[in-house]
Protein backbone atom coordinates (compact mmCIF):
# COMPACT_ATOMS: atom_id res chain seq x y z
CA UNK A 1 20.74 17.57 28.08
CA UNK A 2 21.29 18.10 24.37
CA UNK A 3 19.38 16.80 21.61
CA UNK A 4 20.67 14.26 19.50
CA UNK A 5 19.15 15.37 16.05
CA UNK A 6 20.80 11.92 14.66
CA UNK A 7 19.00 9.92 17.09
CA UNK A 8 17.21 7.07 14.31
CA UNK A 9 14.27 6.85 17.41
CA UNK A 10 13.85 10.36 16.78
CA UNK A 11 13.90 10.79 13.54
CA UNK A 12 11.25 8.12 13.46
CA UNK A 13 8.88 9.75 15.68
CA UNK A 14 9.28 12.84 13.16
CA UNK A 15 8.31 11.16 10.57
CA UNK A 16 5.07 9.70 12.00
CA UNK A 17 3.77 13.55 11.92
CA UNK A 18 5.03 14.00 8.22
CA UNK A 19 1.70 13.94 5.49
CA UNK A 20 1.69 11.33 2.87
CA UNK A 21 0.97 12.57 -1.03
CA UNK A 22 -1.93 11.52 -2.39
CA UNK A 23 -2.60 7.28 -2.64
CA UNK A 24 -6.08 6.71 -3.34
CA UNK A 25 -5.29 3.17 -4.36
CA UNK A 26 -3.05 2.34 -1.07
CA UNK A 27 -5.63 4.08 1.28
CA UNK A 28 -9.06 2.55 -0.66
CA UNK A 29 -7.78 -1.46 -0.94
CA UNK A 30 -4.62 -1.96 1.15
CA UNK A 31 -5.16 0.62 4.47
CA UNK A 32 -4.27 -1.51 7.14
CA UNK A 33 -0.14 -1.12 8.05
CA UNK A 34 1.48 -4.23 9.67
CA UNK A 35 5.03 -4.05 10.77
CA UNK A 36 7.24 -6.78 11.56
CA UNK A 37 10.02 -7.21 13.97
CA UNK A 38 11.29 -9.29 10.88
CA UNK A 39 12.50 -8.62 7.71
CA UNK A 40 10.64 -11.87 6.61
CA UNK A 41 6.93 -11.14 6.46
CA UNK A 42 4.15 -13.95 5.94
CA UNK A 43 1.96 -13.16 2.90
CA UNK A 44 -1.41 -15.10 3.28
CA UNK A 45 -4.59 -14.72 1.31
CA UNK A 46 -7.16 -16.46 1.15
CA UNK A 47 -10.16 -17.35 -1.93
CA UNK A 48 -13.97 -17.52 -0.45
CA UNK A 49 -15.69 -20.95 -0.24
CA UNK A 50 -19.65 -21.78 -0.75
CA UNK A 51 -19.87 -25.44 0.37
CA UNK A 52 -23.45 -26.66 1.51
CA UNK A 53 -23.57 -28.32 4.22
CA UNK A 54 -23.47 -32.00 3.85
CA UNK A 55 -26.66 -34.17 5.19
CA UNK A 56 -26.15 -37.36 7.02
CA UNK A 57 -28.30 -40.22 7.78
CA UNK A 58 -30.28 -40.80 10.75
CA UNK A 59 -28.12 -41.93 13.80
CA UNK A 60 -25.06 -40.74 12.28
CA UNK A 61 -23.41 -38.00 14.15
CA UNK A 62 -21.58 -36.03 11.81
CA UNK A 63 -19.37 -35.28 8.51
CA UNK A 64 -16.27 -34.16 8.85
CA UNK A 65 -15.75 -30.80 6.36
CA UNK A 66 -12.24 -29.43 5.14
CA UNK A 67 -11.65 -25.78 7.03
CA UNK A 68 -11.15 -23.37 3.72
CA UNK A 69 -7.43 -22.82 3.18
CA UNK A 70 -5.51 -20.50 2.98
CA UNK A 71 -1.96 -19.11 0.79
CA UNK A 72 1.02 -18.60 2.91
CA UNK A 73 4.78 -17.09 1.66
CA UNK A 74 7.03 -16.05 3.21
CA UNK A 75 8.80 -13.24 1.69
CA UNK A 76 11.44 -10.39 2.36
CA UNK A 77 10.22 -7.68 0.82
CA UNK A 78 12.36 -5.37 -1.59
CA UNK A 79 14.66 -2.66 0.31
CA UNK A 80 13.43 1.09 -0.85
CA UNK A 81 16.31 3.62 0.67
CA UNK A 82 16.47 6.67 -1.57
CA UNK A 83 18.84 8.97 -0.21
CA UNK A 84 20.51 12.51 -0.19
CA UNK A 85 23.56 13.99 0.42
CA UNK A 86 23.59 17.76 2.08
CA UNK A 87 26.66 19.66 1.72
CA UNK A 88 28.51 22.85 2.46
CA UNK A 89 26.80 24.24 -0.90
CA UNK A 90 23.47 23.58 0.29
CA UNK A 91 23.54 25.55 3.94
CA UNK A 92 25.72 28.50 2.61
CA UNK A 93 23.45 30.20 0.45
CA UNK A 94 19.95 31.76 0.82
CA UNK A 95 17.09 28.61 0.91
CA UNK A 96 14.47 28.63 -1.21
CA UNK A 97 11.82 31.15 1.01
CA UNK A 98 14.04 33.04 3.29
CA UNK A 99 14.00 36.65 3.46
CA UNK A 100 16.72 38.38 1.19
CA UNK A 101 18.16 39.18 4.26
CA UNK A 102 18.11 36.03 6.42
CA UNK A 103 19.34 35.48 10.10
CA UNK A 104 19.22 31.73 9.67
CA UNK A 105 22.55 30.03 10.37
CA UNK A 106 24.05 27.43 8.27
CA UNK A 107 23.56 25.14 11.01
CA UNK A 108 19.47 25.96 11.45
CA UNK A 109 19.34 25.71 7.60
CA UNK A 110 20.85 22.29 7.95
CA UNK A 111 18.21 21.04 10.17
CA UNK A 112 15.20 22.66 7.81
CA UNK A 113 16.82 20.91 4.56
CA UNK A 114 17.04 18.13 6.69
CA UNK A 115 13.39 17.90 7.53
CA UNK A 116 12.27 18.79 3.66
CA UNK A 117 14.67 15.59 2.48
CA UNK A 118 13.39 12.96 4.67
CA UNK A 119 9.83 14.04 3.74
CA UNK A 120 10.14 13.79 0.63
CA UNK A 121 12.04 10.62 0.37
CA UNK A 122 9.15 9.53 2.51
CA UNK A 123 6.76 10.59 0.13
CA UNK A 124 9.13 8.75 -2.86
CA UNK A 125 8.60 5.51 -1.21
CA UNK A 126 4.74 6.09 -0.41
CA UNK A 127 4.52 6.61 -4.45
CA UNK A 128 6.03 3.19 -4.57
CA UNK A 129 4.12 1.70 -3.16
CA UNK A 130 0.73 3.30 -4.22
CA UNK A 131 3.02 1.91 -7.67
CA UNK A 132 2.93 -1.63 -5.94
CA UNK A 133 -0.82 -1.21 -5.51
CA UNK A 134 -1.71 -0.10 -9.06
CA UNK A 135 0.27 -3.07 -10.63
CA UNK A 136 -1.32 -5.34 -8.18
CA UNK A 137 -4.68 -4.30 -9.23
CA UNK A 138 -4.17 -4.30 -12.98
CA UNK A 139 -2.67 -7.44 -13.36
CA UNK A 140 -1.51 -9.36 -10.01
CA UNK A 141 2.13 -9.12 -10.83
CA UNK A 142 4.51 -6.76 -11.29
CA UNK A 143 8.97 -6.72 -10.95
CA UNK A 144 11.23 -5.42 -8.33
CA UNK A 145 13.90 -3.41 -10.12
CA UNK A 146 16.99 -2.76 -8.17
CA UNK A 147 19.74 -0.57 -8.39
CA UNK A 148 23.14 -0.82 -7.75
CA UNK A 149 26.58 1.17 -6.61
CA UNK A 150 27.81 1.16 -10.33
CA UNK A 151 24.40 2.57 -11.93
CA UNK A 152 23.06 -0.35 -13.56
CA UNK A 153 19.47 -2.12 -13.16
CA UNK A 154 19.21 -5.61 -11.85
CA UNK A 155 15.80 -7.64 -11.48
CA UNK A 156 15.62 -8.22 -7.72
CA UNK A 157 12.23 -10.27 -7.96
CA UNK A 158 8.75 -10.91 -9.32
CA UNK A 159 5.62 -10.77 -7.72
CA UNK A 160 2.94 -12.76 -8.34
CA UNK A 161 -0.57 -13.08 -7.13
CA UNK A 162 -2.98 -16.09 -8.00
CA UNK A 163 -5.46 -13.78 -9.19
CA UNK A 164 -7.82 -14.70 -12.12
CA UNK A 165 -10.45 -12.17 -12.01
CA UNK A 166 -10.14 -9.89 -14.98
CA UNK A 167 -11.24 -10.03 -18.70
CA UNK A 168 -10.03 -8.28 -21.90
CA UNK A 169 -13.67 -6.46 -24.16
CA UNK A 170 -12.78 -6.92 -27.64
CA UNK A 171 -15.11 -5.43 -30.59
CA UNK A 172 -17.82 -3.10 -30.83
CA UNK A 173 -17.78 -4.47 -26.74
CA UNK A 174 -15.14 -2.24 -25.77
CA UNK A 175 -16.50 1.26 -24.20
CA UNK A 176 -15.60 3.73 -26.78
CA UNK A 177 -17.79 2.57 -28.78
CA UNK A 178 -21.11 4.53 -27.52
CA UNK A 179 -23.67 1.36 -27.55
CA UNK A 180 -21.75 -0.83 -25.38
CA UNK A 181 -23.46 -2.69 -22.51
CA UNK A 182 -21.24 -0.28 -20.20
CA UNK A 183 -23.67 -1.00 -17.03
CA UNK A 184 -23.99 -4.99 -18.19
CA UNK A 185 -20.22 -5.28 -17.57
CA UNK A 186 -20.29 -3.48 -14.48
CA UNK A 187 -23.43 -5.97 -13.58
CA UNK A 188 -21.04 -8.79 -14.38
CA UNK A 189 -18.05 -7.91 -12.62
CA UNK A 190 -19.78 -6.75 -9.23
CA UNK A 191 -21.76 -10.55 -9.59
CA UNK A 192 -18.29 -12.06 -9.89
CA UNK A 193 -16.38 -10.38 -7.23
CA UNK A 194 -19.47 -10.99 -4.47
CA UNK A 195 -19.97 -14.84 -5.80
CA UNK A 196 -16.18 -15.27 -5.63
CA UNK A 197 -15.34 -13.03 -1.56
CA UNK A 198 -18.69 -13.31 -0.37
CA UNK A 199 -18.98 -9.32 -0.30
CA UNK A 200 -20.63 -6.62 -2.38
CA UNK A 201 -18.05 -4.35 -4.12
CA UNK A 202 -18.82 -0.78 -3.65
CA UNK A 203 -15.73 1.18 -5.37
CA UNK A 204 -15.32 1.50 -8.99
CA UNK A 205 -11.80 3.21 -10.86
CA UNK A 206 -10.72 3.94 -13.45
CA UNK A 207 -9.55 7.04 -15.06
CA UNK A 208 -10.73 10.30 -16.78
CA UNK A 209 -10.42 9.14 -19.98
CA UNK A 210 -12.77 6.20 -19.32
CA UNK A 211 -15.15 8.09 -17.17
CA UNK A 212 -15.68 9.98 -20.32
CA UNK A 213 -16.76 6.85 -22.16
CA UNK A 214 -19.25 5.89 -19.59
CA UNK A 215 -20.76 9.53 -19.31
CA UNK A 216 -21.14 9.62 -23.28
CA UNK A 217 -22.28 6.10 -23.04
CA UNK A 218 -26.06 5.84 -25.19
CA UNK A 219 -27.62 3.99 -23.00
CA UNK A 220 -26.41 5.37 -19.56
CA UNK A 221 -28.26 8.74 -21.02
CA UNK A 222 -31.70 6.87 -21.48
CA UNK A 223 -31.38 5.40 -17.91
CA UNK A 224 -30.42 8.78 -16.81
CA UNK A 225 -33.64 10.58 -18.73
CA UNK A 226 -36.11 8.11 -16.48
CA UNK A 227 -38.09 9.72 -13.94
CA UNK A 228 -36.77 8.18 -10.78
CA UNK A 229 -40.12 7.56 -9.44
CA UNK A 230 -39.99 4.91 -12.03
CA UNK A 231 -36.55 3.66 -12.27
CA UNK A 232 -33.41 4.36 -10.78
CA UNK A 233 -30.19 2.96 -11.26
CA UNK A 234 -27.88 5.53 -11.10
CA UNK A 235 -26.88 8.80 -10.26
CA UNK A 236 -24.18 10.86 -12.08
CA UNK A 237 -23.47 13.79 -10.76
CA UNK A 238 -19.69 14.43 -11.54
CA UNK A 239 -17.57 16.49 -8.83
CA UNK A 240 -13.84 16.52 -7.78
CA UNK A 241 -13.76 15.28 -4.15
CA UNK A 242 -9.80 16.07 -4.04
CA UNK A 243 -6.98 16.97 -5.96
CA UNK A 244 -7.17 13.81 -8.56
CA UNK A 245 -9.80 12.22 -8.01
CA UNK A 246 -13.66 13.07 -9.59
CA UNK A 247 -16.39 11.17 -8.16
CA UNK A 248 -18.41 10.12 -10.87
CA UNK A 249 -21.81 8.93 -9.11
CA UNK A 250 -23.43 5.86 -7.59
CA UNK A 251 -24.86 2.99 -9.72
CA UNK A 252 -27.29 2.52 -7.30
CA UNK A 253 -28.64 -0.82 -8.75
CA UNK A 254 -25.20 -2.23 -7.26
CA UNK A 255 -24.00 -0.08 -4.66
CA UNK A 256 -21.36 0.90 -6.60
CA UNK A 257 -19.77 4.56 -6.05
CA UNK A 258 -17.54 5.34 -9.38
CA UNK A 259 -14.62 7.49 -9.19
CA UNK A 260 -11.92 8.55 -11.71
CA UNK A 261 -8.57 8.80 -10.40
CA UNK A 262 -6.13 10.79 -12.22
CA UNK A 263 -3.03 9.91 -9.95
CA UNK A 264 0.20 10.04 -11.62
CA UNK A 265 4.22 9.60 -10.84
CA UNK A 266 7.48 9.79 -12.55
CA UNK A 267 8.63 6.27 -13.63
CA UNK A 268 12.78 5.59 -13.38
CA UNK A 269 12.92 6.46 -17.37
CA UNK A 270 11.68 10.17 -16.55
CA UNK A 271 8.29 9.68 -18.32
CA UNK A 272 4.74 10.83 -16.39
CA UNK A 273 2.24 7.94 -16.15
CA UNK A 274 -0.81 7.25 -14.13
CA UNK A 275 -1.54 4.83 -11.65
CA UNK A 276 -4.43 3.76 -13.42
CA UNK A 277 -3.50 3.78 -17.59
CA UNK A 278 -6.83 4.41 -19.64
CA UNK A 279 -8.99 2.10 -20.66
CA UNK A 280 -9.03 -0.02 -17.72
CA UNK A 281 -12.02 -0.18 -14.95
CA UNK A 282 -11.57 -1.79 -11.53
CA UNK A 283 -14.04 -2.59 -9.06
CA UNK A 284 -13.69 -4.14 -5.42
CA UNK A 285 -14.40 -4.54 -2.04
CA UNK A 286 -12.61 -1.48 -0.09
CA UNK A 287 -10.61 -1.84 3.64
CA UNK A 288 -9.55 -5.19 3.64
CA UNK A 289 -5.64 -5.37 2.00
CA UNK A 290 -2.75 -4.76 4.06
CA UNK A 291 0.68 -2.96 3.58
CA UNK A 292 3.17 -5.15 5.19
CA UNK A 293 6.09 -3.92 6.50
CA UNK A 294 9.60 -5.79 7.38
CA UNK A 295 11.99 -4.86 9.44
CA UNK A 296 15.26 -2.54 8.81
CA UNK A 297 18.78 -3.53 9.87
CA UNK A 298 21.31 -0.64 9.62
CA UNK A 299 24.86 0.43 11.06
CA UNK A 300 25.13 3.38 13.26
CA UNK A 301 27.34 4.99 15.64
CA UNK A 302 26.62 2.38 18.55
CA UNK A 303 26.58 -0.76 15.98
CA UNK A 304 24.02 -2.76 14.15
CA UNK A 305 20.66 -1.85 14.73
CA UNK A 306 17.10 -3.40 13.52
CA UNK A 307 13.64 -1.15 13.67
CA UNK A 308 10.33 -2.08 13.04
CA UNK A 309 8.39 0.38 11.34
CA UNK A 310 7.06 0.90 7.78
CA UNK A 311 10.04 4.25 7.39
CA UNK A 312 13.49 4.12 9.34
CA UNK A 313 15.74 7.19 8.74
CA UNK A 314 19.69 7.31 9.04
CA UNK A 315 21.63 10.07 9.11
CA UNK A 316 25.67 9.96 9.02
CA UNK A 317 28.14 12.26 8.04
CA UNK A 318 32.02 12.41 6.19
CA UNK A 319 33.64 14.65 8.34
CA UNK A 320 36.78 14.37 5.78
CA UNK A 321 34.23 15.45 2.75
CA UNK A 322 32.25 17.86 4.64
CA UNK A 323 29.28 16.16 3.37
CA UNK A 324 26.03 14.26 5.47
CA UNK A 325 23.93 11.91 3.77
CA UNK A 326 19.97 11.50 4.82
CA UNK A 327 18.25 7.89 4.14
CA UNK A 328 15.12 6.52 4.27
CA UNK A 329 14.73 2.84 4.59
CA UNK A 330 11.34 1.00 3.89
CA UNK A 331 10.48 -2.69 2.91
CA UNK A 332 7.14 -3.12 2.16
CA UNK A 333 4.64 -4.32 0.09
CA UNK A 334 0.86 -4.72 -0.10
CA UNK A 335 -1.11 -7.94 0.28
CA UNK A 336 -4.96 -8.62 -0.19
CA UNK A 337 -6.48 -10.03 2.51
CA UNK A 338 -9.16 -12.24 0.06
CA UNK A 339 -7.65 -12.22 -3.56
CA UNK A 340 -11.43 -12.46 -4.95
CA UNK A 341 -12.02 -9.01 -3.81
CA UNK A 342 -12.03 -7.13 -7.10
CA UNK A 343 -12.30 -7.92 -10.96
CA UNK A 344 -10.41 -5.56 -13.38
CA UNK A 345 -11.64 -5.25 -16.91
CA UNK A 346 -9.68 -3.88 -19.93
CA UNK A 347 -12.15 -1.74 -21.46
CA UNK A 348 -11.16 -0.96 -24.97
């Protein structure tokens, strides 16, 4: 039997063996995927609670206590579907790699361009969302910027978390300065995030430039000088761990592991920009957020479809143009499980 190589369930199980770039962000604080049969997902988070428990008098049986709540939406998250066109132009000519003197056919060349595009439309929407992620954790909001048939930019929607926990240093408080209480903030924001979730944040970000301030930092050098049979709070020991990310050390004192993350993507204006801008620092409580994931409805040869998965590919072709066009579908977006579970600080 022949292959269909514009079967959509096909095409999806390809994908599931293509690699993502690199998303420290997305993997650390959002790495659980849920996909919907939907295209309406329910976003619920929830904020810790510390009630005691309340006494009663003698022969009483009991008090009745409120269960903590919880924050529901529901939400249809924005549509992502870059796509690209191959035509006659494309399969005629030499790809880059091939031999000088290829025996590829147009039509095997097809199917390798094909594979290349839907990776890396994959890998367009994966920096999306790692984009999602970095606004989220910077400052609980960001906007959904659509684009339509004629060119132009439309705001599709705003998201908005109920998130509180982050502070602005102002002064000779803000890290550049080389006697600021660098490891009293830190202090401060691990005490708010576990009084707030209930857990002990472990991960710290932020990026090069503002690893630099805490390395040159006066008084993380005397703490450093200390035997460590007498006191040891931390441990910096700088080393790249991937491509993009240097692992700072451990502030022992607080279980905190400190990384700079030197991500970056192309924004829709052209310009290069990080995940993480300098002169911010985030800490939290990794493995808990979730990338949700509605569903895709799409026309295809046999009619309308719907898939549930976090990428859904269509290919279709103009026979008249001689041209086929390659999409990749995705509506997702990430969601904290406990919004209490980090506290970002703008640093200078």
């Amino acid at each position: 039997m022949a292959i269909n190589y514009n079967d959509t369930r096909l095409l999806l199980a390809a994908l599931e063996q293509s690699f993502a770039p690199q998303t420290l962000l997305r993997d650390v604080f959002f790495p659980n995927v849920v996909t919907s049969p939907s295209r309406v997902i329910d976003i619920e988070y929830k904020k810790g609670g510390r009630k005691l428990a309340p006494f009663v008098a003698k022969g009483n049986g009991g008090v009745n206590v409120a269960r903590t709540g919880s924050t529901i939406k529901s939400y249809e998250p924005p549509m992502m579907a870059p796509k690209r066109p191959i035509t006659v132009d494309n399969i005629d000519q030499r790809a880059f790699g091939e031999p000088m003197f290829s025996t590829v056919t147009p039509e095997q060349r097809a199917l390798q361009l094909r594979a290349a595009d839907m990776k890396e439309l994959v890998d367009m929407s994966v920096r999306r969302m790692e984009w999602m992620c970095a606004q989220l954790l910077i400052s609980g909001t960001f906007d959904v910027n659509g684009y339509s048939d004629d060119g132009k930019t439309y705001l599709v929607d705003t998201v908005t978390l109920d998130w509180t926990q982050h502070d602005t240093l102002t002064g000779t408080d803000t890290w550049e300065h080389v006697a600021a209480d660098i490891y009293g903030n830190m202090q401060d924001m691990s005490q708010a995030v576990s009084r707030a979730s209930g857990q002990t944040p472990t991960v710290g970000l932020c990026s090069y430039a503002t690893a630099n301030y805490i390395m040159q930092n006066t008084a993380v050098k005397d703490w450093l000088l200390r035997p460590k049979e007498n006191l040891s709070l931390m441990s910096i020991a700088p080393r790249i761990v991937s491509p993009g990310v240097l692992r700072i050390g451990i502030i022992e004192s607080l279980n905190l592991e400190v990384y700079a993350y030197d991500g970056i993507y192309v924004d829709d204006a052209g310009a290069t920009k990080q995940y993480i801008p300098d002169d911010y620092f985030i800490i939290g409580v990794p493995g808990r957020g979730r990338q949700m994931f509605g569903s895709v409805t799409q026309l295809e040869a046999g009619g309308w479809k719907s898939y549930q998965g976090a990428y859904v590919p269509k290919v279709w072709g103009d026979v008249g143009q001689d041209v086929e066009q390659i999409r990749v579908a995705s509506k997702g977006i990430p969601v904290p499980e406990f919004i209490d579970d980090w506290y970002t600080m703008k640093v200078k």
